[in-house]
C-alpha atoms as a PDB file:
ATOM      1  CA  UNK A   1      -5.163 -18.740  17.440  1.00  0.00           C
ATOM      2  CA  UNK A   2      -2.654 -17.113  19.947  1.00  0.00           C
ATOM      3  CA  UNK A   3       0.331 -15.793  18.392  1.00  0.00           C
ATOM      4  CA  UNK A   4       3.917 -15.515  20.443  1.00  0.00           C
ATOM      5  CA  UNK A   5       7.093 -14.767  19.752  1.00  0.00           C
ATOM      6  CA  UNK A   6       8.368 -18.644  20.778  1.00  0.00           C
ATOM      7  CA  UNK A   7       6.066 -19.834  18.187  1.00  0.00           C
ATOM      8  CA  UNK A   8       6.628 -17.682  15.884  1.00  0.00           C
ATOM      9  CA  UNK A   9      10.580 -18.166  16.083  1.00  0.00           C
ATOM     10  CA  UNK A  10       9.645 -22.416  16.282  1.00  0.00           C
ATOM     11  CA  UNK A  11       7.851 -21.736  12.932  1.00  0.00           C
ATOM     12  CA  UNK A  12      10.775 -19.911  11.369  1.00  0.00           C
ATOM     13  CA  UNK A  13      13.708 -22.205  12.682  1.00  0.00           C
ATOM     14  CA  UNK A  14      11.708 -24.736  11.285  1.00  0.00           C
ATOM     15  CA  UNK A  15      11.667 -23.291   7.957  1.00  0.00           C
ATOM     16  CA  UNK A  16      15.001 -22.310   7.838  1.00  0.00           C
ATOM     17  CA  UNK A  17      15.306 -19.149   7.237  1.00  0.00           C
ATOM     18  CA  UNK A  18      18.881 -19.065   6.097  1.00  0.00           C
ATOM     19  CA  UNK A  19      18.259 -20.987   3.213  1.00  0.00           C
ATOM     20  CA  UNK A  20      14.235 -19.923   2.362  1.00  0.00           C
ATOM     21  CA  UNK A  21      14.281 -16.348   3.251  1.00  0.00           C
ATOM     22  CA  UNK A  22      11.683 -15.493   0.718  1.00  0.00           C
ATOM     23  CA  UNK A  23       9.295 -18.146   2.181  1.00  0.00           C
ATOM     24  CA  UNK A  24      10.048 -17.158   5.865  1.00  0.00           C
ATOM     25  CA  UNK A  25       9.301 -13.691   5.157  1.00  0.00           C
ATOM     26  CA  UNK A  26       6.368 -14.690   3.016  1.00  0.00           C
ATOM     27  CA  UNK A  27       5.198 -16.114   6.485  1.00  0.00           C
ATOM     28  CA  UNK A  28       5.807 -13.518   8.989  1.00  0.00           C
ATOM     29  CA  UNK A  29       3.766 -11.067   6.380  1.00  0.00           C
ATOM     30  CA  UNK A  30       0.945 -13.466   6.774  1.00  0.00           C
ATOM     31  CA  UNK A  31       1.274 -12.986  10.258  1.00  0.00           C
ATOM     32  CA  UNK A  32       1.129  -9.233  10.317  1.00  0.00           C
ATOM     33  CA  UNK A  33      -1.829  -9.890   8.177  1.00  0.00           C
ATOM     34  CA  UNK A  34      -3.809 -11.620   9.918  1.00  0.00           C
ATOM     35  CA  UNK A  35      -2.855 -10.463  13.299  1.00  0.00           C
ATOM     36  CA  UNK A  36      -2.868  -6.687  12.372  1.00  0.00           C
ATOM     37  CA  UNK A  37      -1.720  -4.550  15.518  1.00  0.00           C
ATOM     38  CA  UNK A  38      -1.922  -7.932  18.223  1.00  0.00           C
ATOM     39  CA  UNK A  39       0.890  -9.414  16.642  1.00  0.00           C
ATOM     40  CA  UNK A  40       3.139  -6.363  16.733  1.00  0.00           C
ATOM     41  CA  UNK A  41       1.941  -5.327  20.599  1.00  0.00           C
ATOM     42  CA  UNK A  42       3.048  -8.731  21.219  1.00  0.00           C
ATOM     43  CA  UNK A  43       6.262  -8.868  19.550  1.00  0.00           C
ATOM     44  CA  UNK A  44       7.129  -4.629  20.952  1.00  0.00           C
ATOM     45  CA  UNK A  45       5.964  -6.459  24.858  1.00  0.00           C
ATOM     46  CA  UNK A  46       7.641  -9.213  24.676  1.00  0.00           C
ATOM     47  CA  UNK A  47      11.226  -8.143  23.352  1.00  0.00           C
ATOM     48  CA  UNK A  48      11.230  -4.095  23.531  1.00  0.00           C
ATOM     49  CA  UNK A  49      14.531  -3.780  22.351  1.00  0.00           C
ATOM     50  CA  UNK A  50      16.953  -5.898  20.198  1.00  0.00           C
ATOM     51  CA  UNK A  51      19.527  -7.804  22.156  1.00  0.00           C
ATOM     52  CA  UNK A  52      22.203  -7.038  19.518  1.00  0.00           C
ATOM     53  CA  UNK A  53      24.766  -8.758  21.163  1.00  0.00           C
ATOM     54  CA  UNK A  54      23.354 -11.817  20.286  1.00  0.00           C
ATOM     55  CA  UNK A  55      20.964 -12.232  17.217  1.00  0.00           C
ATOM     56  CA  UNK A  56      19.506 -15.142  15.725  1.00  0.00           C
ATOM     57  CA  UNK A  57      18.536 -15.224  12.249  1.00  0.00           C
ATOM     58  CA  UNK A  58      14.879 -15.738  13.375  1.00  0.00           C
ATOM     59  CA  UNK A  59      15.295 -12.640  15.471  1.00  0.00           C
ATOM     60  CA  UNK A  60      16.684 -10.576  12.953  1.00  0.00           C
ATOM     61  CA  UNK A  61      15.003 -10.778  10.248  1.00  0.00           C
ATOM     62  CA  UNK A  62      11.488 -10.775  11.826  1.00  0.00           C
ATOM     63  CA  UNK A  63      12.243  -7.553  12.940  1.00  0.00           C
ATOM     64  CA  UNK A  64      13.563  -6.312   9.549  1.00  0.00           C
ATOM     65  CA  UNK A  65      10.127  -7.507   8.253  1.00  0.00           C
ATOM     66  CA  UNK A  66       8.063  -6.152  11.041  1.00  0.00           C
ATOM     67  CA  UNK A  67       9.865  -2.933  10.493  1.00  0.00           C
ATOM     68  CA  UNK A  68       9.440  -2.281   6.955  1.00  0.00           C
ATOM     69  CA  UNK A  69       5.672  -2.962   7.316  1.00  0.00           C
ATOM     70  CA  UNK A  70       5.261  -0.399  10.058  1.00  0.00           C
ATOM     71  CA  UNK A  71       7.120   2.384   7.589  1.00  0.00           C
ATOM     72  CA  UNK A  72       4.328   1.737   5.014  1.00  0.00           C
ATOM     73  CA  UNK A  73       1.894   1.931   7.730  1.00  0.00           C
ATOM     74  CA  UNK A  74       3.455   5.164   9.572  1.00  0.00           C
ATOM     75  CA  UNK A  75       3.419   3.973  12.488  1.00  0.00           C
ATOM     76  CA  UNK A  76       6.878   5.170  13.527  1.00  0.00           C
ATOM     77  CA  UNK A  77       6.444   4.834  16.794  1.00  0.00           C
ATOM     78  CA  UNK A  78       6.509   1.240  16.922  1.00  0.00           C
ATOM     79  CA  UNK A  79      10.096   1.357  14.896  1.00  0.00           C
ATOM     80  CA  UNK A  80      11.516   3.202  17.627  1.00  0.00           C
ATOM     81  CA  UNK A  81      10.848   0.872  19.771  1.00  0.00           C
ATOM     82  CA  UNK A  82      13.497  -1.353  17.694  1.00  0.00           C
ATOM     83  CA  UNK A  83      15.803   0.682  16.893  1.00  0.00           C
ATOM     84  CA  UNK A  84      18.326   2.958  18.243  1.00  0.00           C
ATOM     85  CA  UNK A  85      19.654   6.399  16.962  1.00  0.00           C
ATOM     86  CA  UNK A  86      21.872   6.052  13.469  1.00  0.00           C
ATOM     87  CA  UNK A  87      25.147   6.502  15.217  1.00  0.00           C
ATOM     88  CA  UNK A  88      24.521   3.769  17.830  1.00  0.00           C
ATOM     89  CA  UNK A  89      23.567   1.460  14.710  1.00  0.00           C
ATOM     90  CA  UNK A  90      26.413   1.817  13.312  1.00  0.00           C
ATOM     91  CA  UNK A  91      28.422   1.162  15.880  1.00  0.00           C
ATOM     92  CA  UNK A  92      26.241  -1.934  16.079  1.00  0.00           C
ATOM     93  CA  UNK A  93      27.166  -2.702  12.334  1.00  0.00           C
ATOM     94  CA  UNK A  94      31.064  -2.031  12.380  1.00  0.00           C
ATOM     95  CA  UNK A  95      31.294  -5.060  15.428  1.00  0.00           C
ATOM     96  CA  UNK A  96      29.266  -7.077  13.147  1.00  0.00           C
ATOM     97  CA  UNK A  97      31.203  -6.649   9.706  1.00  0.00           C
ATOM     98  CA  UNK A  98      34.297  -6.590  11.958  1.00  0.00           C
ATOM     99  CA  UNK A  99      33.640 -10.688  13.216  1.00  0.00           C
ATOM    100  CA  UNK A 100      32.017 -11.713   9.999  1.00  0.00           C
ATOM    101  CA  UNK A 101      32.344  -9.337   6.682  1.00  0.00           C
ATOM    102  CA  UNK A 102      35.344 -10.447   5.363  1.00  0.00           C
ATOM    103  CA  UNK A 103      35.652 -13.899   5.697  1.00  0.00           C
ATOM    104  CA  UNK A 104      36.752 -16.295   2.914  1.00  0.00           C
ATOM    105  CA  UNK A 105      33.317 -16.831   0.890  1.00  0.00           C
ATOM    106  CA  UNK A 106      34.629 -20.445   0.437  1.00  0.00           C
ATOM    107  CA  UNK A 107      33.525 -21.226   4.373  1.00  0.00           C
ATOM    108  CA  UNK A 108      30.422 -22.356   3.966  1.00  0.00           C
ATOM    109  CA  UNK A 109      29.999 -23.481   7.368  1.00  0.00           C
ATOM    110  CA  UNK A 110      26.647 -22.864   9.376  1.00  0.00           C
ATOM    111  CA  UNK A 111      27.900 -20.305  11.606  1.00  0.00           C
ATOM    112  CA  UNK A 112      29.600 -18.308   9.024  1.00  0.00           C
ATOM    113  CA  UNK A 113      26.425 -18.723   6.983  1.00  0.00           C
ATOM    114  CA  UNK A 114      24.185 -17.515   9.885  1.00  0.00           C
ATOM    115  CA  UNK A 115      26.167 -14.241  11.019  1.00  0.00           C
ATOM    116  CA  UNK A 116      26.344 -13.358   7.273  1.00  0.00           C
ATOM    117  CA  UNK A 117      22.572 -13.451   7.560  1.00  0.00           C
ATOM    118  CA  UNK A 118      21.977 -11.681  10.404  1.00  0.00           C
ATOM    119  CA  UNK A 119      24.738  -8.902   9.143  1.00  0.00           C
ATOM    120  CA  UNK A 120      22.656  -8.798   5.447  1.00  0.00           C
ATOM    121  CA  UNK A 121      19.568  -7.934   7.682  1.00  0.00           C
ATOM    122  CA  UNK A 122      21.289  -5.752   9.935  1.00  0.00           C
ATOM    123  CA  UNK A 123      22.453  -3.817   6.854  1.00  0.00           C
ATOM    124  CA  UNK A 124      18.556  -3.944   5.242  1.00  0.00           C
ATOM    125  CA  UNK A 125      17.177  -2.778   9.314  1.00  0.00           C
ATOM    126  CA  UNK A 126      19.129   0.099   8.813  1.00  0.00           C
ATOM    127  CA  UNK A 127      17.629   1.686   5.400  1.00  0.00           C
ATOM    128  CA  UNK A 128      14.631   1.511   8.350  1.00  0.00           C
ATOM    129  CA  UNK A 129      16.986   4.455  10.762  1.00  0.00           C
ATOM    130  CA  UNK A 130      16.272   8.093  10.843  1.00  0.00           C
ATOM    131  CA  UNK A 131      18.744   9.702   8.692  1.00  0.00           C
ATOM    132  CA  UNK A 132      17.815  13.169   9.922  1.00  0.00           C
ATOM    133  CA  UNK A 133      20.751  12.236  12.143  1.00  0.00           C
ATOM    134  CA  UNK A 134      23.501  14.060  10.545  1.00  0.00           C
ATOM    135  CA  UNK A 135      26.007  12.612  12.414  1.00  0.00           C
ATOM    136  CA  UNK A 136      24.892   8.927  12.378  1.00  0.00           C
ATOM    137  CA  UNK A 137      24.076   9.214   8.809  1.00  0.00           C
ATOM    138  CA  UNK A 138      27.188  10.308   7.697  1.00  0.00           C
ATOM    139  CA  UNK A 139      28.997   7.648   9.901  1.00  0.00           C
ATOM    140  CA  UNK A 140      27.054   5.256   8.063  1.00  0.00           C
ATOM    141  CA  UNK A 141      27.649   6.436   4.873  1.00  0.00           C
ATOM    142  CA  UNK A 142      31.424   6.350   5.551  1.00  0.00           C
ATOM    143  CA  UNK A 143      30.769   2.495   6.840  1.00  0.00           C
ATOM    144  CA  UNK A 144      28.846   1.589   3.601  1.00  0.00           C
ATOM    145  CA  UNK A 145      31.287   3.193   0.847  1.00  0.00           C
ATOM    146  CA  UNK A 146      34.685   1.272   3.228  1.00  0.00           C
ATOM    147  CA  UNK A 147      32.798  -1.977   2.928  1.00  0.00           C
ATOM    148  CA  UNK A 148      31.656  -1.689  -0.799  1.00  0.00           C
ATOM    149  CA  UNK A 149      35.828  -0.670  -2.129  1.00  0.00           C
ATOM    150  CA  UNK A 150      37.408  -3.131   0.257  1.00  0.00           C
ATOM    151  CA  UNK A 151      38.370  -6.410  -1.870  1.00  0.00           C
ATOM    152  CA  UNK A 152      37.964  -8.580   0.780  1.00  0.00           C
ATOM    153  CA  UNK A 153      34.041  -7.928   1.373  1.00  0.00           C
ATOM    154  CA  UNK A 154      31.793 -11.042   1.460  1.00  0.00           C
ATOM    155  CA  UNK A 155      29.665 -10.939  -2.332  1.00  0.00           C
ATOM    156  CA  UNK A 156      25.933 -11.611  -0.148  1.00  0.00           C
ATOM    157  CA  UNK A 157      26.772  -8.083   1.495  1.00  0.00           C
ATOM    158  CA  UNK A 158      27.425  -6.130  -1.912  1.00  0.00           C
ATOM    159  CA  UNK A 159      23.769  -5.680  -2.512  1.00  0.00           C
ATOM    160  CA  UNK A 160      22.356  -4.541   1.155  1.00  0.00           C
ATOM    161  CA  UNK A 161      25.673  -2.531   1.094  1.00  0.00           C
ATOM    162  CA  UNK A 162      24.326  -0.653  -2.162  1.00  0.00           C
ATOM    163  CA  UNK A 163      20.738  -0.251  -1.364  1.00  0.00           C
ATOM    164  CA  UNK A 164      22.207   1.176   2.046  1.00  0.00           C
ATOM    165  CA  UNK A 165      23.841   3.591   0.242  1.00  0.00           C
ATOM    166  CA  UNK A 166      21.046   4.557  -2.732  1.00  0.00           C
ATOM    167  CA  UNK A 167      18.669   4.956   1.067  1.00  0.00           C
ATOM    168  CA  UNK A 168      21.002   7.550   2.423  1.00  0.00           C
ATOM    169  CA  UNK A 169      21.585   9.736  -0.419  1.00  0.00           C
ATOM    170  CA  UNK A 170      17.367   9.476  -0.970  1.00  0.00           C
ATOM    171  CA  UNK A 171      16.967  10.654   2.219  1.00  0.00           C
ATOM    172  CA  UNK A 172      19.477  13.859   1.735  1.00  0.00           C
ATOM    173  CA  UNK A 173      17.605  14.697  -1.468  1.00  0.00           C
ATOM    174  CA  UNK A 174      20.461  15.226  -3.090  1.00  0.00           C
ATOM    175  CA  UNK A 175      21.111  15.868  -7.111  1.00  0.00           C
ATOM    176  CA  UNK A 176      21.732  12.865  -9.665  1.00  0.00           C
ATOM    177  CA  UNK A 177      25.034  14.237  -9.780  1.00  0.00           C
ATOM    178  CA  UNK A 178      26.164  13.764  -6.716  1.00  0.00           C
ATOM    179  CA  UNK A 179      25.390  10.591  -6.480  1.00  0.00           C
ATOM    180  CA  UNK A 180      26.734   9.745  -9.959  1.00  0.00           C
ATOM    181  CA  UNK A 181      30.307  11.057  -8.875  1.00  0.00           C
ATOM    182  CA  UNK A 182      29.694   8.734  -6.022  1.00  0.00           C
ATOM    183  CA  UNK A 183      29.222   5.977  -8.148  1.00  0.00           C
ATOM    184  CA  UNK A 184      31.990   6.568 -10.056  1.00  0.00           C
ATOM    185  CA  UNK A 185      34.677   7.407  -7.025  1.00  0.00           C
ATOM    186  CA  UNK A 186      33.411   3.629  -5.489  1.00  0.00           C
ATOM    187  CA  UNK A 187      34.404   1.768  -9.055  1.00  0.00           C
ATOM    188  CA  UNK A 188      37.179   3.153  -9.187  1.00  0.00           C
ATOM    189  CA  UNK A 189      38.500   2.641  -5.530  1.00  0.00           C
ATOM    190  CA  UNK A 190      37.472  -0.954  -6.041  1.00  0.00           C
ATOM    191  CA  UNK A 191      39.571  -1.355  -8.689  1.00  0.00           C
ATOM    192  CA  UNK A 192      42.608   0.185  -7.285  1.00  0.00           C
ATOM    193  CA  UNK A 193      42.034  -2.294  -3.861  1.00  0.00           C
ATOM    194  CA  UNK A 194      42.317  -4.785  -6.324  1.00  0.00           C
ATOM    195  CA  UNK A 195      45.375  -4.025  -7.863  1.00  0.00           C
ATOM    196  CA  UNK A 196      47.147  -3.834  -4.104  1.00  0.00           C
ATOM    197  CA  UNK A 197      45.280  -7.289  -3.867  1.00  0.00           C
ATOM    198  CA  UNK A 198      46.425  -9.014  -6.647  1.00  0.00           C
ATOM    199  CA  UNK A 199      50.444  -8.868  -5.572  1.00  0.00           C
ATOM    200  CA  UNK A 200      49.540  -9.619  -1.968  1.00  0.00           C
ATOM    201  CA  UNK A 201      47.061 -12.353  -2.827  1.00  0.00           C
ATOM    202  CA  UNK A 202      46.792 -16.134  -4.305  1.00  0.00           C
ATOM    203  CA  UNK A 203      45.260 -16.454  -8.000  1.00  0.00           C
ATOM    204  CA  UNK A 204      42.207 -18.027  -5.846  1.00  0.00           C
ATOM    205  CA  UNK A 205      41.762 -15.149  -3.871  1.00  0.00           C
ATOM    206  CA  UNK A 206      42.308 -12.819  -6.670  1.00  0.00           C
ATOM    207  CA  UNK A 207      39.565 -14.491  -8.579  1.00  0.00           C
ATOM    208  CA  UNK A 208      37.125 -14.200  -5.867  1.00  0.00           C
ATOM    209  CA  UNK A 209      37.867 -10.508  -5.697  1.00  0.00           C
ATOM    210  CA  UNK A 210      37.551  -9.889  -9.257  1.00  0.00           C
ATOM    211  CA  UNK A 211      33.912 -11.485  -8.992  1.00  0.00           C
ATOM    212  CA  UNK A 212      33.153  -9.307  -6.085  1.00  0.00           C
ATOM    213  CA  UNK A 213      34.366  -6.194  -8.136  1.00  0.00           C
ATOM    214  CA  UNK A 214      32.252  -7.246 -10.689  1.00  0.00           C
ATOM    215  CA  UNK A 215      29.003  -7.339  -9.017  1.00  0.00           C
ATOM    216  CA  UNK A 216      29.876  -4.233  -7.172  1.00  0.00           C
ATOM    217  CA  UNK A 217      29.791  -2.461 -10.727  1.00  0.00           C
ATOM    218  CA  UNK A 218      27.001  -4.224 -11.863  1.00  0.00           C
ATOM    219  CA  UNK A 219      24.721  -3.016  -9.190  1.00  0.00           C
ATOM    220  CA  UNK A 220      26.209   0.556  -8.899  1.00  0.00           C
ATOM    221  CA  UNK A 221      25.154   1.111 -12.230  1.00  0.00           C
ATOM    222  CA  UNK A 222      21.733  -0.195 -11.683  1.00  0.00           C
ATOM    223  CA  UNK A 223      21.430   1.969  -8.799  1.00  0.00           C
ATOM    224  CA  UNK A 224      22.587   5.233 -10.214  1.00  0.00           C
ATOM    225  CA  UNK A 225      19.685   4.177 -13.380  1.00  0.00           C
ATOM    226  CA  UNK A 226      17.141   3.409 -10.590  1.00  0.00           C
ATOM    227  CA  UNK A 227      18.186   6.915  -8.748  1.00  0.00           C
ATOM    228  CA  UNK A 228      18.034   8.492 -11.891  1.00  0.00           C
ATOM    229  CA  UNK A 229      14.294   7.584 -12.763  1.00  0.00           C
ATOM    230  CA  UNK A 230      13.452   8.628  -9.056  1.00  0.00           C
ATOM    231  CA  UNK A 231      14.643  12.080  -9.708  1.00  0.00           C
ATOM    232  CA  UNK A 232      13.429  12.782 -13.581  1.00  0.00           C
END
């Protein structure tokens, strides 16, 4: 069988990968299975670099995928091939949550619902970065904790926003109580956005933002007990 990116993407279009994410990535795994290092030559030769500018969902998250497998591998290398230096990523992230984070959840359309996608992956790609980078790390720490407070944030990005943030402070090695305070200082700037929000807002929107603030404390919780375990 001879495996190319045009197929591959075919395959995945065909599959939808907004809607079956799990089963699309269930797929490309299968690929790097049977393929082994071919399949990732082919993919590094045939598109070096990401054209960031303009991502498809296909793109995106077959890169995210390829990506995490090569981490567990150690073949670093081949990662940066992908991907740039932290501080150019995040550049690359504010454009993208500048055109598509904060739109009314309510627009369901299929171009909202596709540069959501893309920005989720994005936001999972970069737990993938070098955050030896002092600089880029801490400009993408400032990113992630602006995103998370704001009340306007899209609820798909809550969770790649948090496991961001839970990657960065791993990779500092830094106490449980550090990132506890952080924890804390994110709840509670949530719920003072929301209080500006609710006199500048309709009941509708204030709803939505409630939900979103909601989640957000849901998940920072589970994140400080997850980064707890790691470091007892």
């Amino acid at each position: 069988a001879v495996v190319s990116t045009q197929s591959t993407g075919a395959l995945l279009k065909a599959l939808d990968v907004v809607s079956n994410e799990e089963v699309c990535e269930l797929a490309i795994k299968e690929l790097i299975r049977s393929f082994g290092d071919d399949a990732a030559n082919l993919w590094t030769s045939s598109i070096p670099k990401l054209n960031y500018e303009n991502l498809s969902p296909e793109e995106v998250l077959c890169w995210r995928v390829f990506c995490e497998h090569w981490i567990k591998a150690k073949k670093m290398d081949l990662v940066d091939t992908v991907l740039p230096e932290a501080v150019v990523f995040c550049s690359i992230l504010q454009k993208y949550i500048s055109s598509s984070a904060f739109v009314v959840d309510k627009d369901e359309s299929s171009e909202k619902l596709d540069s959501t996608f893309v920005l989720c992956q994005l936001l999972s790609l970069a737990r993938s970065l070098d955050f030896a980078d002092e600089v880029g790390r801490k400009s993408l720490l400032t990113l992630t904790k602006e995103c998370l407070v704001s009340p306007a944030i899209s609820l798909p990005l809550i969770r790649p926003l948090m496991e961001l943030l839970l990657s960065i402070y791993n990779a500092t090695k830094g106490s449980g109580n550090e990132f506890t305070s952080v924890v804390l200082e994110l709840v509670i700037d949530a719920k003072d956005s929301l209080e500006v929000y609710e006199r500048e807002e309709t009941k509708q929107m204030v709803i939505a933002t409630e939900q979103r603030l909601e989640l957000l404390e849901r998940r920072l919780l589970e994140l400080q007990s997850e980064r707890n375990k790691l470091l007892s």
